[in-house]
Protein backbone atom coordinates (compact mmCIF):
# COMPACT_ATOMS: atom_id res chain seq x y z
CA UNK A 1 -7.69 -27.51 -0.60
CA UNK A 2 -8.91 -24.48 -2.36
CA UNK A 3 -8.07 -21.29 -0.49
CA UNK A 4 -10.61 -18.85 0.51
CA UNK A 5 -10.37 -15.41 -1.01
CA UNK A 6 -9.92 -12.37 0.70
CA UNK A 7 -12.42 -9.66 -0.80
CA UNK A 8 -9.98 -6.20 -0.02
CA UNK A 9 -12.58 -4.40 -2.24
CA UNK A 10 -14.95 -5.03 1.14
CA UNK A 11 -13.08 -4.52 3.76
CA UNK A 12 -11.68 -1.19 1.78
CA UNK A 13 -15.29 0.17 1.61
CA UNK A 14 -15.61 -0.57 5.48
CA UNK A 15 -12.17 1.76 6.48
CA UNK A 16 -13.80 4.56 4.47
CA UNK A 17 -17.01 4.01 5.72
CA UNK A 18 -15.37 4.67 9.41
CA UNK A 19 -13.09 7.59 7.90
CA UNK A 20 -16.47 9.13 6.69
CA UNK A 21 -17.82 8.89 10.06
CA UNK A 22 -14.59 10.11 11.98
CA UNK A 23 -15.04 12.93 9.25
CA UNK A 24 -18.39 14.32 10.03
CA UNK A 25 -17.22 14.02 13.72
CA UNK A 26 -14.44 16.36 13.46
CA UNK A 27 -15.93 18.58 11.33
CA UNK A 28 -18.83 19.01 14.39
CA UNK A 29 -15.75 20.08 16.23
CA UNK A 30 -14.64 23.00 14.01
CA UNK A 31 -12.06 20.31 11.87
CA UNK A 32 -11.96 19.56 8.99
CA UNK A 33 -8.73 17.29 7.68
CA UNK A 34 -6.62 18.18 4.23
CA UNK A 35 -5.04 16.28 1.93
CA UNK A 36 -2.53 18.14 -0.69
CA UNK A 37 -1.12 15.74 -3.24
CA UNK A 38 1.46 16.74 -5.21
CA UNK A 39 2.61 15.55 -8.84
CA UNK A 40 5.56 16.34 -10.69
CA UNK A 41 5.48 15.75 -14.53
CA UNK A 42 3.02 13.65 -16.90
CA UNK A 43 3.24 10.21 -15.64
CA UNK A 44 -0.01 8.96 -16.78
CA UNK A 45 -0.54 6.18 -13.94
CA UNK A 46 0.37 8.55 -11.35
CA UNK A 47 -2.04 10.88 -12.83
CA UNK A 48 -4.94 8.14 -11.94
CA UNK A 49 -3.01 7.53 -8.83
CA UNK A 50 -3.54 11.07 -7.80
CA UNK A 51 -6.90 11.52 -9.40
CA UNK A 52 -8.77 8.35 -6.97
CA UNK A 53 -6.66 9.88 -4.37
CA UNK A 54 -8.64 13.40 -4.68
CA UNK A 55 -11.72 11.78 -5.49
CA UNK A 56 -11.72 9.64 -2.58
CA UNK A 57 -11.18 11.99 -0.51
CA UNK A 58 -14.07 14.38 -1.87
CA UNK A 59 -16.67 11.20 -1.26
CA UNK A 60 -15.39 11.02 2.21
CA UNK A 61 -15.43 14.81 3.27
CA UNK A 62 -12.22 15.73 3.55
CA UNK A 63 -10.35 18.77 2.07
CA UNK A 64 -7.99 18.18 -0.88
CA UNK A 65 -6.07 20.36 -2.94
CA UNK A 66 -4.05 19.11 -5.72
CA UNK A 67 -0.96 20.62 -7.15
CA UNK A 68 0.49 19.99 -10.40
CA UNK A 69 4.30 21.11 -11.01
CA UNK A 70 6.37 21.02 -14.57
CA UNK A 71 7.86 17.85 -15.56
CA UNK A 72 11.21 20.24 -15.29
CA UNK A 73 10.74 21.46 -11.63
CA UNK A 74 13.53 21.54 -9.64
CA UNK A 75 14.58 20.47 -6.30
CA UNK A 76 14.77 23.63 -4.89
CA UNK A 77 11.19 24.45 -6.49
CA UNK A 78 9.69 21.21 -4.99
CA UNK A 79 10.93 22.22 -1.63
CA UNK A 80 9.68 25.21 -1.85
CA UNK A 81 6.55 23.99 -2.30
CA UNK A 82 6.58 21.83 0.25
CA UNK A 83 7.39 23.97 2.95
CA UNK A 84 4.41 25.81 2.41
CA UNK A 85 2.57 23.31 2.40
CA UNK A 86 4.13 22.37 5.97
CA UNK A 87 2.95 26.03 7.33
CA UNK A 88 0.00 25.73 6.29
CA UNK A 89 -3.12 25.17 9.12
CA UNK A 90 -5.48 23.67 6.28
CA UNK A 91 -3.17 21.07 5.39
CA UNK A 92 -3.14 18.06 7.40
CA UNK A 93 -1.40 15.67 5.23
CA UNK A 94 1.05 15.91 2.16
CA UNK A 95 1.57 13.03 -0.22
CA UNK A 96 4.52 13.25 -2.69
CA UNK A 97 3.58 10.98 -5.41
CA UNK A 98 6.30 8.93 -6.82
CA UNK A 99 8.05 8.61 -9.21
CA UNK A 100 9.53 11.64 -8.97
CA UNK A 101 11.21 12.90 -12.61
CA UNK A 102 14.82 12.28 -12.66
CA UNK A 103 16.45 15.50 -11.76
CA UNK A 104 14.44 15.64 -8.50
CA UNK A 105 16.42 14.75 -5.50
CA UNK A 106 13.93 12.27 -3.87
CA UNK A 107 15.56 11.43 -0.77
CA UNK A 108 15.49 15.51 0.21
CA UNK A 109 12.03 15.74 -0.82
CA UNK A 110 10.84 12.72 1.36
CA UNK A 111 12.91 14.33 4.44
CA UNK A 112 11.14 17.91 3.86
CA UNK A 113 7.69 17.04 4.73
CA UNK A 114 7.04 17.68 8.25
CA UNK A 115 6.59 14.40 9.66
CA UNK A 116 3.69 15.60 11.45
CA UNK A 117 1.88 15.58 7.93
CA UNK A 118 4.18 12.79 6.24
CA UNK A 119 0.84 10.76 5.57
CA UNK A 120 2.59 8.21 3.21
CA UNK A 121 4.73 7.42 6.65
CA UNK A 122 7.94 7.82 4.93
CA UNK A 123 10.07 10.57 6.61
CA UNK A 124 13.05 8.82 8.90
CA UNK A 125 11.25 10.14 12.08
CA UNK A 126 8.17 8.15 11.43
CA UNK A 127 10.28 5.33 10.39
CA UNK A 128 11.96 5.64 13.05
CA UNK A 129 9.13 5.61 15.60
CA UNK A 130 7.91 2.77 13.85
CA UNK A 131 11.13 0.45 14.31
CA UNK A 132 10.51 1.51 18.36
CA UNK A 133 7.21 0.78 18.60
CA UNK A 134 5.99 4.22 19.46
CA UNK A 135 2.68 6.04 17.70
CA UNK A 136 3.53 7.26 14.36
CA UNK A 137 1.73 7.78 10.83
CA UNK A 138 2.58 4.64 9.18
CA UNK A 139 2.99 3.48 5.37
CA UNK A 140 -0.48 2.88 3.94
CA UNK A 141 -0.14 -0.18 2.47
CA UNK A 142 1.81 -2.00 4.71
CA UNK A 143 -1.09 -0.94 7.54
CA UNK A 144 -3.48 -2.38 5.10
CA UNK A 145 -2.04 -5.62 5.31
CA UNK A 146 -2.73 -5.78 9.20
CA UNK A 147 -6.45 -4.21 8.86
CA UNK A 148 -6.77 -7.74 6.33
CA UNK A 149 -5.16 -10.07 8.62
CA UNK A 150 -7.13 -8.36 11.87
CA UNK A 151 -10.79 -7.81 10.03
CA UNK A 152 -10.23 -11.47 8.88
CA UNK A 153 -9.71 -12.33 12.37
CA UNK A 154 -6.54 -14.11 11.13
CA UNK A 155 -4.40 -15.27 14.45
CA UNK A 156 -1.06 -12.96 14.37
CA UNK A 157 0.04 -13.75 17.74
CA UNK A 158 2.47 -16.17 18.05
CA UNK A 159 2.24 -16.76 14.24
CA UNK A 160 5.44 -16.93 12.10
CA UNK A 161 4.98 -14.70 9.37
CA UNK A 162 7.76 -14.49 6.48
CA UNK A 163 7.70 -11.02 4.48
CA UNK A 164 9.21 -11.66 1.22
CA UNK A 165 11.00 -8.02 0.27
CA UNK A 166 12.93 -5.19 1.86
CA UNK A 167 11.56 -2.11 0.68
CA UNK A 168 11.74 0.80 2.53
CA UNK A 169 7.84 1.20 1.36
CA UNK A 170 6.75 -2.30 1.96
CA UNK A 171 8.98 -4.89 3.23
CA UNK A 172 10.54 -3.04 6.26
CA UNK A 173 7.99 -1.73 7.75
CA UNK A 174 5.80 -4.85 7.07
CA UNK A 175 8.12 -6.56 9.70
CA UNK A 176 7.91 -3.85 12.10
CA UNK A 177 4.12 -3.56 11.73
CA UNK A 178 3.79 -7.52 12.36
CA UNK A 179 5.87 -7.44 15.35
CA UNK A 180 3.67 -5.14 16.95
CA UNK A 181 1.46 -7.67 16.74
CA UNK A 182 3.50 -10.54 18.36
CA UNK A 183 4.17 -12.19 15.40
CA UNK A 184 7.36 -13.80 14.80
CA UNK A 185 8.76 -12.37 11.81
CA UNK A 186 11.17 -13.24 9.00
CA UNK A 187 12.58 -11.36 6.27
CA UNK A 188 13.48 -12.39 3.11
CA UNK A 189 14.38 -10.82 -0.10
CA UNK A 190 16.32 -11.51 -3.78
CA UNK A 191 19.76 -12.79 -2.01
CA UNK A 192 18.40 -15.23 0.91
CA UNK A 193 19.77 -18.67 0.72
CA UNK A 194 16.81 -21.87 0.21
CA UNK A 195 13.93 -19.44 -0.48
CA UNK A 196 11.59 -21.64 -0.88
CA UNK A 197 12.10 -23.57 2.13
CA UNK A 198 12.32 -20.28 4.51
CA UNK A 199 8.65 -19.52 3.04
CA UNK A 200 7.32 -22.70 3.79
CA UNK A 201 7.41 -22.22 7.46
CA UNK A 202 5.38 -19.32 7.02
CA UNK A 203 1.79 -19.17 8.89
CA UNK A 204 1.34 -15.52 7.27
CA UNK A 205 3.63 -15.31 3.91
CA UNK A 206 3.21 -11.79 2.49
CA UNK A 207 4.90 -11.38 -1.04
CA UNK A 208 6.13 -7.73 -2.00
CA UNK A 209 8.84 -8.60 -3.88
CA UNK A 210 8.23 -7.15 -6.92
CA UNK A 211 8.33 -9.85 -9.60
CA UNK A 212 5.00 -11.05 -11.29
CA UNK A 213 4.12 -14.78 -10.05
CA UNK A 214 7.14 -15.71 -8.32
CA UNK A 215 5.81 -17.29 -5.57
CA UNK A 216 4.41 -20.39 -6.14
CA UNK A 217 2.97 -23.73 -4.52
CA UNK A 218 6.90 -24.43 -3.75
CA UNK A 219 6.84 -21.77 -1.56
CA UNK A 220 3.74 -22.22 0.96
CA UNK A 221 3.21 -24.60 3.52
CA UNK A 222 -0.46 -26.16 3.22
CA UNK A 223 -3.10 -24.13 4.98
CA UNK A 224 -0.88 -20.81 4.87
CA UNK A 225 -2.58 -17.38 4.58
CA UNK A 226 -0.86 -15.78 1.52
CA UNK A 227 -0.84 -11.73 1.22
CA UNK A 228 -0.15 -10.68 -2.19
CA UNK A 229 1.44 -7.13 -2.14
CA UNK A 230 2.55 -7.07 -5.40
CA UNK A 231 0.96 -5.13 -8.43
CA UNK A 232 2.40 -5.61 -12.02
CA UNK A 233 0.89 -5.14 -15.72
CA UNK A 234 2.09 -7.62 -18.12
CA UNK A 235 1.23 -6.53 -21.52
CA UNK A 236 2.29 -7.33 -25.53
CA UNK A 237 4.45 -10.61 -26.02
CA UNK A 238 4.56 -11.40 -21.86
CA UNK A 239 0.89 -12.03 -22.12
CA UNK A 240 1.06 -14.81 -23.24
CA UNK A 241 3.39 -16.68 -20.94
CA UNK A 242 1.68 -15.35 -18.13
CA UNK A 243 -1.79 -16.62 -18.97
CA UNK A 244 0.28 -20.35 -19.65
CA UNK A 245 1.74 -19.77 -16.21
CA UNK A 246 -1.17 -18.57 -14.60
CA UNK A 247 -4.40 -19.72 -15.72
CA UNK A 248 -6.49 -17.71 -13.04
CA UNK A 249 -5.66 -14.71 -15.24
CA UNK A 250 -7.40 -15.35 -18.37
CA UNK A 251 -10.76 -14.25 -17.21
CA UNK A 252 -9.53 -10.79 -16.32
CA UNK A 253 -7.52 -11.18 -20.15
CA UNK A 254 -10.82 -11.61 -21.79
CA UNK A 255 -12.57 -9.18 -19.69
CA UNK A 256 -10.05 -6.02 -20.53
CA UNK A 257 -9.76 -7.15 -24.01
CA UNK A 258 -13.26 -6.28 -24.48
CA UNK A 259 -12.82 -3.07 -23.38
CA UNK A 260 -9.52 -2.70 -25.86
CA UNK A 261 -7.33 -3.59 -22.89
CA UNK A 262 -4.37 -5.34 -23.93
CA UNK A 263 -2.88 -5.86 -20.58
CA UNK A 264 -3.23 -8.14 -17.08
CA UNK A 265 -2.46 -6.88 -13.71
CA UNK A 266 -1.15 -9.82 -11.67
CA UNK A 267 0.36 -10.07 -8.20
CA UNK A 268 4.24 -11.50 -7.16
CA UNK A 269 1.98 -14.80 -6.46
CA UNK A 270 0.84 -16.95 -9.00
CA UNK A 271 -2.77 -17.71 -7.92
CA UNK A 272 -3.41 -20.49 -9.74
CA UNK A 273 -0.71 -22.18 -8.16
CA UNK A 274 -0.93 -20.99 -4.39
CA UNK A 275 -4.72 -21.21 -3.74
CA UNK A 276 -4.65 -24.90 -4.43
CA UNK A 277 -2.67 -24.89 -1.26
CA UNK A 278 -3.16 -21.81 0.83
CA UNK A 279 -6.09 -21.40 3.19
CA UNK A 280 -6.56 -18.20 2.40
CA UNK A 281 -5.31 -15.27 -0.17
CA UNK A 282 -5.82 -12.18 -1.74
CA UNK A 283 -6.37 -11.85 -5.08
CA UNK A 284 -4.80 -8.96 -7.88
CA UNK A 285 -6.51 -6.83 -8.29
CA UNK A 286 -9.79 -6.48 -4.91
CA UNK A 287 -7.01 -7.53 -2.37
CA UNK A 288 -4.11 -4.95 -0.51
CA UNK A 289 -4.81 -2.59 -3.49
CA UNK A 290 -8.09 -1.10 -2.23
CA UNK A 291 -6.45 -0.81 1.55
CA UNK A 292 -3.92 1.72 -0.03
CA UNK A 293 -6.11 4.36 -0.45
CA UNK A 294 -8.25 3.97 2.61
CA UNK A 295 -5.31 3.75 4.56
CA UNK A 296 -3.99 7.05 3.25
CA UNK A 297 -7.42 8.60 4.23
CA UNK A 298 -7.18 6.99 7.62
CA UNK A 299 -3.74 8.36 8.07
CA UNK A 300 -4.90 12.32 6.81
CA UNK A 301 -7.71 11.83 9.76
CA UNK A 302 -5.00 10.52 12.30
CA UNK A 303 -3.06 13.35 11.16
CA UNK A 304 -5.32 16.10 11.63
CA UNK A 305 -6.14 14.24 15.10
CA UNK A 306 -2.39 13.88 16.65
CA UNK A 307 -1.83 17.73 15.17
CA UNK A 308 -4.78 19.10 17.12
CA UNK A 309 -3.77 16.74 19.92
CA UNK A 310 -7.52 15.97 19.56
CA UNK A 311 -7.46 12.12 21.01
């Protein structure tokens, strides 16, 4: 059996496609939805992170505004910030990038946004709304997962599907998300007893757990769908054990070498391994990573929708 590959590069293009049009529909009716992202410090890869964020949401129409505080902002500073942002009419949704530097007190930052414009789905009332099964922004890549599994027609009803990780990001609402759509769900994580085994009676197995190729053929049952959450870069002397592990990744090694990349990106599933047994998977990168993004745009549109109470 060689599984058949999920393309999330596609079926990201199709969710902006629809934002675009949900867009230009709004905008006929005097709206137009914002986006403010906000980044604290120099972290280069949230830098990017922000950057496609902005971008994306220029291609697609919808108002953005980018603010960049000191690597030595404070707490109180941040807040400050944020609760402007909450008053104001132009802003629909407010992302927080993360990391935030050290000094920052995270948890009070991720309660301040209104959770009327918590697009990242993070604040404990949206959480909270989630776990009850009422409407509520939701965490963008988590959602993404279910646009794959629903675009892909992929049965969840009645399917068993085993979420490997807890995350307050990923993991936990994963479940949450998947029960909403009748599936009988299992979480796992670092400490659960016969891991392998629990994953095998998986129909949907979705891996966010964090640690580069850890799931393997041992851990899916034969014709399994296999999510790969997971996003890691092995560079310098991991490379090499990786691409031994993992042969599936040498053609990506090549491919960034020649553009003086020293570096992989690989999943918390070994491909190699799992497609010879899975029915279908997503890849690292092109699978849940493009759904991120177009999530997050879906989410400013719902937002500037539920705010309006424009149905």
């Amino acid at each position: 059996m060689t599984a058949r590959i999920i393309d999330g590069t596609r079926i990201g293009k199709e969710i902006r496609e629809e934002v675009r049009i949900e867009v230009q529909e709004l905008k006929r009716q005097g709206v137009q939805p914002g986006l403010a992202a906000l980044l604290v410090g120099d972290n280069p890869a949230s830098q990017v992170y922000v950057r496609n964020k902005i971008r994306t949401c220029e291609n697609l129409g919808i108002y953005s505004r980018e603010l960049r505080l000191a690597s030595d902002t404070t707490t109180q500073e941040l807040l400050t910030t944020i609760e402007a942002l909450n008053r104001d009419e132009a802003i629909d949704g407010i992302l927080v990038q993360l990391p935030l530097p050290r000094q920052i007190d995270e948890p009070a930052i991720l309660l301040a946004v209104t959770p009327q414009k918590d697009v990242d789905g993070l604040h404990p009332i949206n959480a909270g709304n989630l776990a009850l099964g009422r409407k509520s922004l939701t965490p963008c890549t988590p959602t993404g997962v279910v646009e794959i599994l629903r675009r892909e027609k992929i049965s969840l009803e009645g399917s068993h599907a085993v979420v490997v990780g807890r995350s307050n990001l990923v993991g936990k609402p994963q479940a949450f998300l998947l029960l909403q759509e009748h599936a009988t769900v299992t979480i796992c994580h670092s400490r659960t007893r016969h891991l392998p085994q629990v994953c095998r009676e998986a129909d949907i197995l979705v891996a966010a757990i964090g640690k580069p190729g850890f799931i393997t053929a041992e851990f899916v049952r034969p014709g399994a769908v296999v999510i790969d959450v997971g996003i890691n870069k092995i560079a310098g002397e991991s490379l090499s054990g990786a691409l031994e592990a993992d042969p599936s990744l040498r053609a990506q090694c090549e491919k960034n070498r020649a553009e003086n990349k020293d570096y992989v990106l690989t999943g918390d599933v070994n491909f190699s391994s799992v497609a010879a047994v899975a029915s279908a998977i997503t890849p690292v990168p092109g699978g849940v990573g493009p759904l991120t993004i177009a999530m997050l745009m879906k989410n400013t549109v719902q937002a500037a929708r539920l705010r309006r109470r424009n149905p």
